[in-house]
Protein backbone atom coordinates (compact mmCIF):
# COMPACT_ATOMS: atom_id res chain seq x y z
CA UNK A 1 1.76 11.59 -7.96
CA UNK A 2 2.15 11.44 -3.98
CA UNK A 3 -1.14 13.06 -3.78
CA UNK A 4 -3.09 9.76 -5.78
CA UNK A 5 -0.86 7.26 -4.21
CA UNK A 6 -2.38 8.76 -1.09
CA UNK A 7 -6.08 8.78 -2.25
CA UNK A 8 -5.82 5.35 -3.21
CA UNK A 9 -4.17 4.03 -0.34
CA UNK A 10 -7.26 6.20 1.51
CA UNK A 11 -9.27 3.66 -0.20
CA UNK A 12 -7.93 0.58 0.97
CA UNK A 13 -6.98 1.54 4.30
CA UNK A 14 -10.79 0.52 6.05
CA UNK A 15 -10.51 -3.10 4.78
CA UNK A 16 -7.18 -2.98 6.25
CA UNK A 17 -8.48 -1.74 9.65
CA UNK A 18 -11.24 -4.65 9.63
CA UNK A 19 -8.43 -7.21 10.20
CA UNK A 20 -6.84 -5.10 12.88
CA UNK A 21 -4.39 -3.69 10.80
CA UNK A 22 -3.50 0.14 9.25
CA UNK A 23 -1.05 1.11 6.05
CA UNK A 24 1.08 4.59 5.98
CA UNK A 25 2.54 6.13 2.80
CA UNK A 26 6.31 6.48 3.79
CA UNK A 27 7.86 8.01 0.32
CA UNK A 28 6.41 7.87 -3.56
CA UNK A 29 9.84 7.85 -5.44
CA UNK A 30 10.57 8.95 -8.78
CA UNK A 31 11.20 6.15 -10.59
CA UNK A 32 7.80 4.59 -9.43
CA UNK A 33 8.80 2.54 -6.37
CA UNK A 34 5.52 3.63 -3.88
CA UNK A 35 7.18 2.94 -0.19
CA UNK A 36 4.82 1.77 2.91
CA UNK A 37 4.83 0.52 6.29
CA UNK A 38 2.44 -1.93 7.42
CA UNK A 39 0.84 -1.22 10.73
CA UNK A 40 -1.01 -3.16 13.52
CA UNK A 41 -2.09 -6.71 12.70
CA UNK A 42 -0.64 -6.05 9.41
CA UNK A 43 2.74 -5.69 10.54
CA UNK A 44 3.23 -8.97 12.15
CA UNK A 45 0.72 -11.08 9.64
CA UNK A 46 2.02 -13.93 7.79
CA UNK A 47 -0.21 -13.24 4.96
CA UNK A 48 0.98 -9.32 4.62
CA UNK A 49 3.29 -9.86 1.34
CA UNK A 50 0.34 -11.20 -0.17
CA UNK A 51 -1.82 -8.37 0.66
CA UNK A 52 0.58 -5.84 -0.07
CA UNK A 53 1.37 -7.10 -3.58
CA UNK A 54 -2.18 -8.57 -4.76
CA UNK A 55 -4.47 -6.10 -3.21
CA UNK A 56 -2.04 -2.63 -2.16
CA UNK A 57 -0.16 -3.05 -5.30
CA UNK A 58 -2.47 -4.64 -7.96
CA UNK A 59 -5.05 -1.58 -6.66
CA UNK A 60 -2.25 1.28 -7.45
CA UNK A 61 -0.91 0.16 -10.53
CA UNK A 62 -4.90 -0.31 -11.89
CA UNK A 63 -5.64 3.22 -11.08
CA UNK A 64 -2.13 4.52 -11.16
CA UNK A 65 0.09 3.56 -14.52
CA UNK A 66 3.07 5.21 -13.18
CA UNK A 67 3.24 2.96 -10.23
CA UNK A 68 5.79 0.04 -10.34
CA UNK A 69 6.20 -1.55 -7.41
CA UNK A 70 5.16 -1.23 -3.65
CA UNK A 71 7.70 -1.74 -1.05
CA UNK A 72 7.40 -2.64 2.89
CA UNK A 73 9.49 -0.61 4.62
């Protein structure tokens, strides 16, 4: 699953660097939990929980079932 975690977050990574920002797969764990760290701009924006849950999120679990929840770490 690690590997389409990864191609999805591949995806979403050059709107991310249009604000200034970058995302980085830390850990995909069994149980569905999808770890990341927010980079750059991202890291430090107010708006990031939003982003993370309505567009990082929302985007896995549409093309990824197994996905439950993405984490900042």
């Amino acid at each position: 699953m690690k590997e389409k975690v990864q191609k999805v977050i591949d995806e979403i990574r050059p709107a991310l660097q249009a604000d200034g920002g970058n995302i980085e797969l830390v850990e995909v764990q069994e149980d569905g939990v999808v770890k990341v760290k927010l980079l750059g701009a991202c890291g430090s924006c107010p708006m990031s929980q939003l982003t993370l849950k309505r567009g990082v999120e929302a985007r896995l679990k549409a093309k990824i079932p197994e996905v439950k929840e993405v984490v900042a770490v």
